[in-house]
PDB file of N, CA and C in Angstrom:
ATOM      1  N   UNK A   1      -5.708  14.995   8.762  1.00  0.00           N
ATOM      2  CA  UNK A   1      -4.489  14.328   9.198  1.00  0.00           C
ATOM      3  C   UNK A   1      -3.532  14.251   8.013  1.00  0.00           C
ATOM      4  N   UNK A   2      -2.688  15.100   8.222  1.00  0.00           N
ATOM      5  CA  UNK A   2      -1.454  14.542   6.985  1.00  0.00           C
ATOM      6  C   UNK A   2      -0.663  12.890   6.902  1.00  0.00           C
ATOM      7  N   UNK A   3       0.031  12.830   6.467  1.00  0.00           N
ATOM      8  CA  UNK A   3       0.593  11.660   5.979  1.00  0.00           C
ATOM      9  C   UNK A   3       1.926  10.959   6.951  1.00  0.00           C
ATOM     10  N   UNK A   4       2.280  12.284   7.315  1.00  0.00           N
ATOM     11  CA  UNK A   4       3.221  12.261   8.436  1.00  0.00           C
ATOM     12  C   UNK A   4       2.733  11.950   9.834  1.00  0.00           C
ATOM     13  N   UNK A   5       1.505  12.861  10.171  1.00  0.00           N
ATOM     14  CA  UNK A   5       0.743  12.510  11.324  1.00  0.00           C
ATOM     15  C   UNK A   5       0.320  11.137  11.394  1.00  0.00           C
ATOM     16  N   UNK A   6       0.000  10.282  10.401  1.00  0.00           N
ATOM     17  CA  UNK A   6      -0.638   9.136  10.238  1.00  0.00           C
ATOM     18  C   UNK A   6       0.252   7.721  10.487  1.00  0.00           C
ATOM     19  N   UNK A   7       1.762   8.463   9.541  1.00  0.00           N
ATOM     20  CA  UNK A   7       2.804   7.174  10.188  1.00  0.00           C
ATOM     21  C   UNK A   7       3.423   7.506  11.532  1.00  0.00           C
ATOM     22  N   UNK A   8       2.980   8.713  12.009  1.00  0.00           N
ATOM     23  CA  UNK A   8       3.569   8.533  13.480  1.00  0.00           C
ATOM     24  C   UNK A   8       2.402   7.920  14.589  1.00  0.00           C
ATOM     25  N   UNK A   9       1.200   7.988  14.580  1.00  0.00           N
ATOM     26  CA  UNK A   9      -0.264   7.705  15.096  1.00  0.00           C
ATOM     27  C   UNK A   9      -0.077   6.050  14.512  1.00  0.00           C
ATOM     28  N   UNK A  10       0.268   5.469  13.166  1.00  0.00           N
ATOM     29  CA  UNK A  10       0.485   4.218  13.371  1.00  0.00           C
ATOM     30  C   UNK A  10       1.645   3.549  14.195  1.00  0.00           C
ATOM     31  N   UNK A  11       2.847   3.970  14.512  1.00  0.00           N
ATOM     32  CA  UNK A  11       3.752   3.812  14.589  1.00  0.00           C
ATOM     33  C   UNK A  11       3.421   3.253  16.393  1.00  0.00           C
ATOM     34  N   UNK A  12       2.591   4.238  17.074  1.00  0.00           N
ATOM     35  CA  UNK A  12       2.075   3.910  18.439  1.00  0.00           C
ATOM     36  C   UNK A  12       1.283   2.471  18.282  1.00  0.00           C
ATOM     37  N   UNK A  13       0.848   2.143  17.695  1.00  0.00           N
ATOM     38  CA  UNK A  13       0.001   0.838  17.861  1.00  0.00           C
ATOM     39  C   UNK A  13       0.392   0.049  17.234  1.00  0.00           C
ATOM     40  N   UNK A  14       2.014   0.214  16.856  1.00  0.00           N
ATOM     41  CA  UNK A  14       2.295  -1.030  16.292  1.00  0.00           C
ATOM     42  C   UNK A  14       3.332  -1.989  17.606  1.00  0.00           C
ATOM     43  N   UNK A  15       2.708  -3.524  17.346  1.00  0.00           N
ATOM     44  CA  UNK A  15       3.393  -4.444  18.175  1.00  0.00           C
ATOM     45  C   UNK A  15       4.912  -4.079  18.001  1.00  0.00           C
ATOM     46  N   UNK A  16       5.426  -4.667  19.459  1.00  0.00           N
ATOM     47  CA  UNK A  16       7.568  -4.569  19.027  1.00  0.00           C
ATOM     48  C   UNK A  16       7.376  -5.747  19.098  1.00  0.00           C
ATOM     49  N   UNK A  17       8.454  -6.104  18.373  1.00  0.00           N
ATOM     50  CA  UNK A  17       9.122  -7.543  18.112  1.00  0.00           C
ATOM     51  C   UNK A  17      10.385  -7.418  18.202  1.00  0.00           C
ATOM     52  N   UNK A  18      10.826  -9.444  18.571  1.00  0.00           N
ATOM     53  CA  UNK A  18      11.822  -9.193  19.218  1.00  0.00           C
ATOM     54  C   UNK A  18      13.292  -9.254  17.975  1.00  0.00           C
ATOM     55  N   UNK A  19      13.207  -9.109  16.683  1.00  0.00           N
ATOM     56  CA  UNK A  19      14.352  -9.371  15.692  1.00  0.00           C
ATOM     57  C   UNK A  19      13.218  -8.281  14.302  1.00  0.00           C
ATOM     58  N   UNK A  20      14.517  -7.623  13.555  1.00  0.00           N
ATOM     59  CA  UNK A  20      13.910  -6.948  13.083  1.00  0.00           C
ATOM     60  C   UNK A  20      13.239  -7.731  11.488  1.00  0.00           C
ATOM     61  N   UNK A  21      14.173  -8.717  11.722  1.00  0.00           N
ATOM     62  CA  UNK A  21      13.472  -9.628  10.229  1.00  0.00           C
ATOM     63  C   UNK A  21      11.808  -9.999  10.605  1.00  0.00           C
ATOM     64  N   UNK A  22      11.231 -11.052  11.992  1.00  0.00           N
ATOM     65  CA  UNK A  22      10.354 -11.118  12.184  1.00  0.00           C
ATOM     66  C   UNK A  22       9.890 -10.248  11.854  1.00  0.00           C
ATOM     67  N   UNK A  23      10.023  -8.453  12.194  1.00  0.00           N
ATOM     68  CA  UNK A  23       8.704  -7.486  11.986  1.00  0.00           C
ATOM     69  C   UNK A  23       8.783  -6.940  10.215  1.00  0.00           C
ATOM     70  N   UNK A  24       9.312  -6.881  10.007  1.00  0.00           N
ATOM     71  CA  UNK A  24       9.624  -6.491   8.958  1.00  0.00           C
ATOM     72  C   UNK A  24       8.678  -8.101   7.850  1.00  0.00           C
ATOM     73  N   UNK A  25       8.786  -8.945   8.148  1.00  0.00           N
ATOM     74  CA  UNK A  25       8.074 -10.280   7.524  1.00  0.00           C
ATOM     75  C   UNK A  25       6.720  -9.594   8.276  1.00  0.00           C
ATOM     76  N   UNK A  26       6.462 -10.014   9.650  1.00  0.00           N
ATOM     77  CA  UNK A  26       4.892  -9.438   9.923  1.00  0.00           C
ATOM     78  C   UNK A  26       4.522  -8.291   9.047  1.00  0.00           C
ATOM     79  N   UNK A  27       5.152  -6.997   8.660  1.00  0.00           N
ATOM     80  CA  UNK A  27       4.502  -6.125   7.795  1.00  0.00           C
ATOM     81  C   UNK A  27       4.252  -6.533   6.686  1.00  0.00           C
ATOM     82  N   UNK A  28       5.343  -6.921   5.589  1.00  0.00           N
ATOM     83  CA  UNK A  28       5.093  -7.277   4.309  1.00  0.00           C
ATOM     84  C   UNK A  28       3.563  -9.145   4.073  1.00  0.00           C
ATOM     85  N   UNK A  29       3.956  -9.674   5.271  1.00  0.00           N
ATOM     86  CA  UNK A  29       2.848 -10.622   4.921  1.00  0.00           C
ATOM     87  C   UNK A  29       1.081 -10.074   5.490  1.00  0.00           C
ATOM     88  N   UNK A  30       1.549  -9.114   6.451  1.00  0.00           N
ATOM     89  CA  UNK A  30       0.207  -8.486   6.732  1.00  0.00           C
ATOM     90  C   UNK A  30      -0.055  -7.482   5.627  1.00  0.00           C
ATOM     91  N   UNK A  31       0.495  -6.994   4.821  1.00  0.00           N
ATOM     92  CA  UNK A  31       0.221  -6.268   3.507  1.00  0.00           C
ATOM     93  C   UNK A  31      -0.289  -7.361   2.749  1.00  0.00           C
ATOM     94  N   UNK A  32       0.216  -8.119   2.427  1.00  0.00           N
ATOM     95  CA  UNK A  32      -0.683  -9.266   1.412  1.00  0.00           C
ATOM     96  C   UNK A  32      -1.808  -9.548   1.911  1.00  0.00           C
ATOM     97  N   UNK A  33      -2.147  -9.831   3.251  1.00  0.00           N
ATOM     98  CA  UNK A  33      -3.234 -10.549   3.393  1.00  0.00           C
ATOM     99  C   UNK A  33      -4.243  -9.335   3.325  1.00  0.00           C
ATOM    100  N   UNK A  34      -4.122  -7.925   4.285  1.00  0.00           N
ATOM    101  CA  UNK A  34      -4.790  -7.255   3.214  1.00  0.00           C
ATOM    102  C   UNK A  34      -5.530  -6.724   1.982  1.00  0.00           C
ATOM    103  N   UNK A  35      -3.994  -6.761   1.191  1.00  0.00           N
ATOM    104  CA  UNK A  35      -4.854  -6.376  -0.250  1.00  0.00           C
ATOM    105  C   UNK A  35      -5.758  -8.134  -0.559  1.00  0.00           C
ATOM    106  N   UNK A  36      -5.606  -8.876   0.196  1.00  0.00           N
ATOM    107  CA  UNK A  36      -6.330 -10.324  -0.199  1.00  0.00           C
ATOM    108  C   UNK A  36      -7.907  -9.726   0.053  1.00  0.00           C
ATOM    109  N   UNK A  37      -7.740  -9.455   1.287  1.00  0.00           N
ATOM    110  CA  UNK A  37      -9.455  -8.998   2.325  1.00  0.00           C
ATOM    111  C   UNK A  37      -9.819  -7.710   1.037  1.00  0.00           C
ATOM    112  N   UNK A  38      -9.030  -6.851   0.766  1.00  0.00           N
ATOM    113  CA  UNK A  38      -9.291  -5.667  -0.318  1.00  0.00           C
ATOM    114  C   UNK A  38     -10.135  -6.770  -1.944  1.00  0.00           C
ATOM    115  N   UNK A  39      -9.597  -7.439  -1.895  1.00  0.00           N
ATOM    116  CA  UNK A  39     -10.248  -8.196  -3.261  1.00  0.00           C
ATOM    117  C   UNK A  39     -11.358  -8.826  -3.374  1.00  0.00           C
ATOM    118  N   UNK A  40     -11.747  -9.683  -2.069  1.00  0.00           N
ATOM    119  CA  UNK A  40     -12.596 -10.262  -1.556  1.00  0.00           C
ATOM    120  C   UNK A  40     -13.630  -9.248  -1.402  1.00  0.00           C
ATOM    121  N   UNK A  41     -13.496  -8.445  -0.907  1.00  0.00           N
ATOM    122  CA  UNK A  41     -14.780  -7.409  -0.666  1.00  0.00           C
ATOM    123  C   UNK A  41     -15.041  -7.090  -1.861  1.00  0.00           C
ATOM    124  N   UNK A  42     -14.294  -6.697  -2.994  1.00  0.00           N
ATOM    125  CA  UNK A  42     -14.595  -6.076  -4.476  1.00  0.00           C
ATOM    126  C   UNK A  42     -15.575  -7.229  -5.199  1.00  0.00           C
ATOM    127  N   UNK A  43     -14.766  -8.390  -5.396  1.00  0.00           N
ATOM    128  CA  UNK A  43     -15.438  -9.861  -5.915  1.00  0.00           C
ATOM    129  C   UNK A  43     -17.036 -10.424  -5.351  1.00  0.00           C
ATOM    130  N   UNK A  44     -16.587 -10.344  -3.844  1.00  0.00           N
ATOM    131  CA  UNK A  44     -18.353 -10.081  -3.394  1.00  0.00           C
ATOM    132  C   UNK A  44     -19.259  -9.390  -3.396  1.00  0.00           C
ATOM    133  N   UNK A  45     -18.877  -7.733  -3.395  1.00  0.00           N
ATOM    134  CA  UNK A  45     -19.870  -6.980  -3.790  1.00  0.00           C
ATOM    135  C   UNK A  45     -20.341  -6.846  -5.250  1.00  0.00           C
ATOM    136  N   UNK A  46     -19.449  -7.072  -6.244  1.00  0.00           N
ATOM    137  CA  UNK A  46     -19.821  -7.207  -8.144  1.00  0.00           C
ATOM    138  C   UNK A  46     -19.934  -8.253  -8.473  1.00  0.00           C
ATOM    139  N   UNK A  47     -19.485  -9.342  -7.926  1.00  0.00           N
ATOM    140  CA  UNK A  47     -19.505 -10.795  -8.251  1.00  0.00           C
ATOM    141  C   UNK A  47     -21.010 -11.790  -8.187  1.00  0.00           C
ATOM    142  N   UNK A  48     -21.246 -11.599  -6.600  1.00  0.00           N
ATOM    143  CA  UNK A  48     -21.817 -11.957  -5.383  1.00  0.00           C
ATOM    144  C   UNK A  48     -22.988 -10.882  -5.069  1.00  0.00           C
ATOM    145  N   UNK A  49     -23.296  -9.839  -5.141  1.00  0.00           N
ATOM    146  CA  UNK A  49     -23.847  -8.975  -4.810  1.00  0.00           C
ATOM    147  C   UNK A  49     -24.218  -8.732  -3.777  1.00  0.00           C
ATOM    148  N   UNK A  50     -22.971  -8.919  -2.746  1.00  0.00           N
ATOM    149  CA  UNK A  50     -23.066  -8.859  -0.981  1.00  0.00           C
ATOM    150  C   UNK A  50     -22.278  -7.517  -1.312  1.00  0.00           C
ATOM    151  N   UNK A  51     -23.031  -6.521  -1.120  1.00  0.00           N
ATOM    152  CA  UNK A  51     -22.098  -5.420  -0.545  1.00  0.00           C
ATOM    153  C   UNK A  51     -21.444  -5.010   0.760  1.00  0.00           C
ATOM    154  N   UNK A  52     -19.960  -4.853   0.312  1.00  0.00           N
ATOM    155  CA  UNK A  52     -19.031  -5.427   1.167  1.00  0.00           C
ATOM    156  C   UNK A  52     -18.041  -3.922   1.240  1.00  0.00           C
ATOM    157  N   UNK A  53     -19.074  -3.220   0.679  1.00  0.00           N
ATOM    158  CA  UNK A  53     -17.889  -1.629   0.859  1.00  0.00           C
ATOM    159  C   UNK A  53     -17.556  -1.252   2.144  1.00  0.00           C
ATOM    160  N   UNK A  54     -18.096  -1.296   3.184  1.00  0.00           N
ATOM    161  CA  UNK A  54     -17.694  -1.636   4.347  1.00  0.00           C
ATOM    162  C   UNK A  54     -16.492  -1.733   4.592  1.00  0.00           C
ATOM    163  N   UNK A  55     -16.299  -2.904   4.593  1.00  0.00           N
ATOM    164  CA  UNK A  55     -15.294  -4.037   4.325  1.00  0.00           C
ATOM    165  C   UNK A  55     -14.310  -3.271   3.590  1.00  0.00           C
ATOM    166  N   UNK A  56     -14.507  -3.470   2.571  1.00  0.00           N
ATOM    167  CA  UNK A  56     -13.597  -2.965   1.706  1.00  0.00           C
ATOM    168  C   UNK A  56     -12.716  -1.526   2.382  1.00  0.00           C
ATOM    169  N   UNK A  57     -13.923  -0.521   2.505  1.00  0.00           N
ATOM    170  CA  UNK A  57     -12.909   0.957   3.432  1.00  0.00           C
ATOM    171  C   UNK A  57     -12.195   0.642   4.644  1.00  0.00           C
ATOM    172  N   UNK A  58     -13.154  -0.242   5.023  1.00  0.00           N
ATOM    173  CA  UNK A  58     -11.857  -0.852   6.486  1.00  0.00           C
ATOM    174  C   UNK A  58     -10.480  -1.342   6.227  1.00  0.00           C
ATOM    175  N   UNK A  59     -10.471  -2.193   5.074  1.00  0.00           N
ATOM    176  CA  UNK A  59      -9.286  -3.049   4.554  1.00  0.00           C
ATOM    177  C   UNK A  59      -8.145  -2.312   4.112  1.00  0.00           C
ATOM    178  N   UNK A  60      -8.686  -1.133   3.221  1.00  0.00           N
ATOM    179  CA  UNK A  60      -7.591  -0.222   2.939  1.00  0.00           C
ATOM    180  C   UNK A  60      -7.475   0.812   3.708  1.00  0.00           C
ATOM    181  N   UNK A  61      -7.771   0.924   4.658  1.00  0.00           N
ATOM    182  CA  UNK A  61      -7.130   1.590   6.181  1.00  0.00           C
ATOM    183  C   UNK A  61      -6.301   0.743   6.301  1.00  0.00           C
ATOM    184  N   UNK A  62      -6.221  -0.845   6.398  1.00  0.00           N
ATOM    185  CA  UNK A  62      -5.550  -1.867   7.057  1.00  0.00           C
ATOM    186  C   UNK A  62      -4.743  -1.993   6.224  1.00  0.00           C
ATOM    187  N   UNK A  63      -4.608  -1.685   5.599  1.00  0.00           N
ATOM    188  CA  UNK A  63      -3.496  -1.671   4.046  1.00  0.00           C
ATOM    189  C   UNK A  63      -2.902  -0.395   4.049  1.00  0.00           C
ATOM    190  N   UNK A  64      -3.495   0.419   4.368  1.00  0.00           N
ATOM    191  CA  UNK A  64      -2.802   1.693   4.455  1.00  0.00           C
ATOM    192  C   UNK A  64      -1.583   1.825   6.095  1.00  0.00           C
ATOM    193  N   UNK A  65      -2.195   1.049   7.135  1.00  0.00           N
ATOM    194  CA  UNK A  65      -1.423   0.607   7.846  1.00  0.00           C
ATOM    195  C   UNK A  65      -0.052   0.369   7.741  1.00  0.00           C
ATOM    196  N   UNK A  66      -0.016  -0.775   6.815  1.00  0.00           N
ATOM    197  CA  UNK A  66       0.972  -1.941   6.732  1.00  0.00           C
ATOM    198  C   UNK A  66       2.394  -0.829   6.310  1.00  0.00           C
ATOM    199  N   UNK A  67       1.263  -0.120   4.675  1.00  0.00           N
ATOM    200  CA  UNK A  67       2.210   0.659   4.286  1.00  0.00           C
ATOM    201  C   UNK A  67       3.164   1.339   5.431  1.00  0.00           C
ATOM    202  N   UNK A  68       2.799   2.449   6.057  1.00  0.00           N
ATOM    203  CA  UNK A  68       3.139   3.203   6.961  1.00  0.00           C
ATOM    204  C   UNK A  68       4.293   2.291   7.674  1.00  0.00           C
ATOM    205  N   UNK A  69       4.063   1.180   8.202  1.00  0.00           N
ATOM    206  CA  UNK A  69       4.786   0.456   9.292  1.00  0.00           C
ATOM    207  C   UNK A  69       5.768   0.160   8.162  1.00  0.00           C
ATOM    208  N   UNK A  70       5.500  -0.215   6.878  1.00  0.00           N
ATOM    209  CA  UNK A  70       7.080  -0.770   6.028  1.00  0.00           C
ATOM    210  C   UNK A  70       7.964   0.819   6.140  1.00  0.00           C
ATOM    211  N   UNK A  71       7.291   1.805   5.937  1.00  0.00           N
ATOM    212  CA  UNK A  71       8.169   2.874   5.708  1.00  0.00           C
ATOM    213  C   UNK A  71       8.702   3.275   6.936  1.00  0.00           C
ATOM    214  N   UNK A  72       8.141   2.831   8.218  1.00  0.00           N
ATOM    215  CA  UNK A  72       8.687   3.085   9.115  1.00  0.00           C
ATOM    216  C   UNK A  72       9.769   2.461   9.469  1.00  0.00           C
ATOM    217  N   UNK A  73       9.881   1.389   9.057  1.00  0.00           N
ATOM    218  CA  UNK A  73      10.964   0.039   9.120  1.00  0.00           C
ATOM    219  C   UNK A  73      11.969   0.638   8.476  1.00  0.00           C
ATOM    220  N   UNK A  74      11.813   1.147   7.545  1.00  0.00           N
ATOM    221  CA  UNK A  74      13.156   1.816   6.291  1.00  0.00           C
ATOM    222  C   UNK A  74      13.522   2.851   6.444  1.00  0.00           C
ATOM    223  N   UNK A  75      12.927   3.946   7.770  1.00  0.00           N
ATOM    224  CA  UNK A  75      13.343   4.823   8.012  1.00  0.00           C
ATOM    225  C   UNK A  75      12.343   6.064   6.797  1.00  0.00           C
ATOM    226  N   UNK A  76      11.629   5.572   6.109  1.00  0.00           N
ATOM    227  CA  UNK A  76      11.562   6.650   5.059  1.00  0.00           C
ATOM    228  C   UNK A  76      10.137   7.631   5.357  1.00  0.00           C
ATOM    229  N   UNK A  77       9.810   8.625   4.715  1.00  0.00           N
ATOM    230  CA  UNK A  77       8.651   9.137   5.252  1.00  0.00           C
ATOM    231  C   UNK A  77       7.575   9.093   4.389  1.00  0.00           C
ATOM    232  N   UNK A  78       6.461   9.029   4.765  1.00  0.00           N
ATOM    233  CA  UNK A  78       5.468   8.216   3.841  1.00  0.00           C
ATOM    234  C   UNK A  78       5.099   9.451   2.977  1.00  0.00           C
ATOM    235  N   UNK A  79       5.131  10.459   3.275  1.00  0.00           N
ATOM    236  CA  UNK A  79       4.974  11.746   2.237  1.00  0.00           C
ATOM    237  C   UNK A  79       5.836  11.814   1.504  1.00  0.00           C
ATOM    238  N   UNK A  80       7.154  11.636   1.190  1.00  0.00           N
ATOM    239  CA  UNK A  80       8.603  11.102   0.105  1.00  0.00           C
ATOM    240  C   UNK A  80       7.919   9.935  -0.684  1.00  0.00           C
ATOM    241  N   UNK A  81       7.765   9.299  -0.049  1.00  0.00           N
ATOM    242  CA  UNK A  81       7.090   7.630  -1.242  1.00  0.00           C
ATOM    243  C   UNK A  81       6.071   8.180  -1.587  1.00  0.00           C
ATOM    244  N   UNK A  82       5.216   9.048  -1.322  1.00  0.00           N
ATOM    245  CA  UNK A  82       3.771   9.197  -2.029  1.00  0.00           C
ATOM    246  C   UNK A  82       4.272   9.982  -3.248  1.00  0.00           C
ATOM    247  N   UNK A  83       5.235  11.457  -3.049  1.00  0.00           N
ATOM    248  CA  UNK A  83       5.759  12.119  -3.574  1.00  0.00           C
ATOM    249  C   UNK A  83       6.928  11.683  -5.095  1.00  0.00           C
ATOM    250  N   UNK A  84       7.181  10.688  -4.389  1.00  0.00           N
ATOM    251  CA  UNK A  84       8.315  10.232  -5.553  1.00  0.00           C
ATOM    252  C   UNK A  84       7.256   9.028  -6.725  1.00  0.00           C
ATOM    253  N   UNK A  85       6.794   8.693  -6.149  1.00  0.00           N
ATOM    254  CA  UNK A  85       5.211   8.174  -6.768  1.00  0.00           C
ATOM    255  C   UNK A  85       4.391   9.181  -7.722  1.00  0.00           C
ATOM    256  N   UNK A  86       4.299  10.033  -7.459  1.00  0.00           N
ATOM    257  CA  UNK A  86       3.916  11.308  -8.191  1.00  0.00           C
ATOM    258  C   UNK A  86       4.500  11.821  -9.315  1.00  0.00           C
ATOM    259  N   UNK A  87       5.752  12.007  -8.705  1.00  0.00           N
ATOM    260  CA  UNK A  87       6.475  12.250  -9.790  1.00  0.00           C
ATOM    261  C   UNK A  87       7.246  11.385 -10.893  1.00  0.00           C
ATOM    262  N   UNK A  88       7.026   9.928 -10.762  1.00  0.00           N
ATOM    263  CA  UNK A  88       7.354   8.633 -11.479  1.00  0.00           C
ATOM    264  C   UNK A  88       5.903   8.875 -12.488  1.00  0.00           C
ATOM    265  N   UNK A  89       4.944   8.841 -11.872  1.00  0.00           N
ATOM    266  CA  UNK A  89       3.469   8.968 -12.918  1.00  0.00           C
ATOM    267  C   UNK A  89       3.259  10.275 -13.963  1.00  0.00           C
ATOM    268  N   UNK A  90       4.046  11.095 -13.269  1.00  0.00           N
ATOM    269  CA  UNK A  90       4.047  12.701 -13.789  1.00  0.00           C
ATOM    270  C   UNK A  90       5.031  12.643 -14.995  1.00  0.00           C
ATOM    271  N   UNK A  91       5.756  11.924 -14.833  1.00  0.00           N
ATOM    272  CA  UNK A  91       6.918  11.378 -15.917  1.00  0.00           C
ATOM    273  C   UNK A  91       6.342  10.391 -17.136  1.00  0.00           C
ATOM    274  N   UNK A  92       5.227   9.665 -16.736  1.00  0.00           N
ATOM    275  CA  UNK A  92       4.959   8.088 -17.604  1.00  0.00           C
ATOM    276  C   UNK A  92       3.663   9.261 -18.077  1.00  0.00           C
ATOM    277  N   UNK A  93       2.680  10.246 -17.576  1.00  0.00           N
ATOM    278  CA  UNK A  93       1.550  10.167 -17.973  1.00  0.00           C
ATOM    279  C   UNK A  93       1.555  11.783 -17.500  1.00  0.00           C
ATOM    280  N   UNK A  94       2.043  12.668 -18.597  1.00  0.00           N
ATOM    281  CA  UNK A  94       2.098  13.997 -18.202  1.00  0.00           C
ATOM    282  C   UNK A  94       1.537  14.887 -18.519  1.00  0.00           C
ATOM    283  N   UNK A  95      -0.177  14.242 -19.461  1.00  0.00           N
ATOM    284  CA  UNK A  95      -1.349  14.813 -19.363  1.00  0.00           C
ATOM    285  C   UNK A  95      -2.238  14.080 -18.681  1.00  0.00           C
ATOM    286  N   UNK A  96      -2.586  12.860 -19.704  1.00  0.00           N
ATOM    287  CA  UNK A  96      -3.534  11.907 -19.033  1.00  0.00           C
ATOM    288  C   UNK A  96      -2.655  10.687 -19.387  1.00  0.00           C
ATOM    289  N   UNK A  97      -3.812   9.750 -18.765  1.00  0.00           N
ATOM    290  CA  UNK A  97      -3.431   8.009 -19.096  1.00  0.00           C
ATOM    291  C   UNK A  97      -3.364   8.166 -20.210  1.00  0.00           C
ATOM    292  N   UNK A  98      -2.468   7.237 -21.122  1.00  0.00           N
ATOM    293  CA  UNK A  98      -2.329   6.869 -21.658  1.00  0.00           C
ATOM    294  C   UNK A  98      -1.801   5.417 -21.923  1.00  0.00           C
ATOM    295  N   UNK A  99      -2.168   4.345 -22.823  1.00  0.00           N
ATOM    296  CA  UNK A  99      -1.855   3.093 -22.958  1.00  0.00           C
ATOM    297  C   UNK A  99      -0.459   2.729 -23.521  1.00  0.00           C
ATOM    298  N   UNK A 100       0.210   3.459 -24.388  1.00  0.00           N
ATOM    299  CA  UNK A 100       0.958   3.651 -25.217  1.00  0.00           C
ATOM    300  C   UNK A 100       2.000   3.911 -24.086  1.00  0.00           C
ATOM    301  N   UNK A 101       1.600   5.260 -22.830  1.00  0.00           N
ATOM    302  CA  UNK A 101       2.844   5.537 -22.077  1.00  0.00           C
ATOM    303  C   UNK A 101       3.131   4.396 -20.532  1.00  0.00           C
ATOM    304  N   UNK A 102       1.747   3.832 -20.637  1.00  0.00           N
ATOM    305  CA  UNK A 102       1.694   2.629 -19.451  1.00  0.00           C
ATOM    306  C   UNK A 102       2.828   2.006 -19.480  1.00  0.00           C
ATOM    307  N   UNK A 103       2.250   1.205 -21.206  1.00  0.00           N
ATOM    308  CA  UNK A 103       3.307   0.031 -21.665  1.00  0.00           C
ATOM    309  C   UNK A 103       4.871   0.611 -21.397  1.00  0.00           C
ATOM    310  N   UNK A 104       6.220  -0.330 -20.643  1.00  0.00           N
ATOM    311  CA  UNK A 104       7.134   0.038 -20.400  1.00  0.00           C
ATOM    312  C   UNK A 104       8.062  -0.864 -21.794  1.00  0.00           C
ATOM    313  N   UNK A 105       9.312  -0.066 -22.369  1.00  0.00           N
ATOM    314  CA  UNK A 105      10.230  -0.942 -23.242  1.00  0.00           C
ATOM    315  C   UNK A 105      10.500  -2.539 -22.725  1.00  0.00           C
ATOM    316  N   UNK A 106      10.601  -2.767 -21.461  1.00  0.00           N
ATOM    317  CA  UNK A 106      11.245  -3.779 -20.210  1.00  0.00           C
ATOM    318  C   UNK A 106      10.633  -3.691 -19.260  1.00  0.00           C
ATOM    319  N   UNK A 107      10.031  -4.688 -18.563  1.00  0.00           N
ATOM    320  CA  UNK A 107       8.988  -5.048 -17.214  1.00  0.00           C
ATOM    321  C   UNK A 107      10.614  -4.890 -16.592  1.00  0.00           C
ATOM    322  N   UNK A 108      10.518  -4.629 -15.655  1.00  0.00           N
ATOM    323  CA  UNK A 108      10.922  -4.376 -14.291  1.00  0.00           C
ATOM    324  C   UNK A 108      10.659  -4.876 -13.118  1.00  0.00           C
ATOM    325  N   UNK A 109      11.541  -6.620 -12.919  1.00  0.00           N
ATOM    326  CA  UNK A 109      11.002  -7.355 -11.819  1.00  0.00           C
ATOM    327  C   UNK A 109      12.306  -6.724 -11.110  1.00  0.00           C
ATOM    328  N   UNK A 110      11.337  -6.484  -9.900  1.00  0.00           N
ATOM    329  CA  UNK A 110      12.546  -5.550  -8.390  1.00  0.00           C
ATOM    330  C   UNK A 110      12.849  -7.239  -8.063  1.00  0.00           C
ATOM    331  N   UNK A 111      12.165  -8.681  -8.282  1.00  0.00           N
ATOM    332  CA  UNK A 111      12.759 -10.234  -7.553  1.00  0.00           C
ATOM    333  C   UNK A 111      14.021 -10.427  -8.306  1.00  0.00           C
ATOM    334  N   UNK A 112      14.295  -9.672  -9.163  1.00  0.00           N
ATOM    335  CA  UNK A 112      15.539 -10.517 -10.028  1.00  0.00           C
ATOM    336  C   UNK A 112      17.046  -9.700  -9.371  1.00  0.00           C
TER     337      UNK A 112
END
């Protein structure tokens, strides 16, 4: 399944709502609670030693969801954001990681 196939296959099972702020809030707070369930499974399975990988692959389907439905909201295509993602990292780290190229001159809060 490509990336495209995936936000259109989510796009069918997502609820309508009736104002686009409501859905647009349902995506971004159902993304948090997500990556929440994504942490919880990590913390219990290394923490706790309940293995919870399960869990965990389910969650980031459910996270991978959310994504899809924000980009659908914005019109954008989820293969462009993966892509421009790529090439932002391809720019910071254009062999390997590096610590030196992580660190940015200026954090970059998108809240301000």
């Amino acid at each position: 399944m490509t990336p495209k196939e995936y936000q259109k296959f989510c796009k069918k099972t997502a609820k309508k709502f009736n104002t686009k702020e409501k859905e647009i809030f349902t995506w971004g707070l159902g993304i948090a609670g997500e990556a929440g369930d994504v942490a919880g499974c990590i913390k219990k399975t290394f923490s706790h030693g309940d293995d919870q990988r399960a869990g965990l692959k389910e969650n980031l389907g459910d996270t991978m969801w959310y994504i899809a439905m924000i980009c659908d909201f914005f019109g954008w295509n989820l293969e462009d954001v993966m892509q421009e993602n790529i090439e932002k990292l391809k720019k910071r780290h254009p062999k390997v990681f590096s610590k030196k190229a992580a660190k940015k001159d200026k954090r970059r809060d998108w809240n301000e």
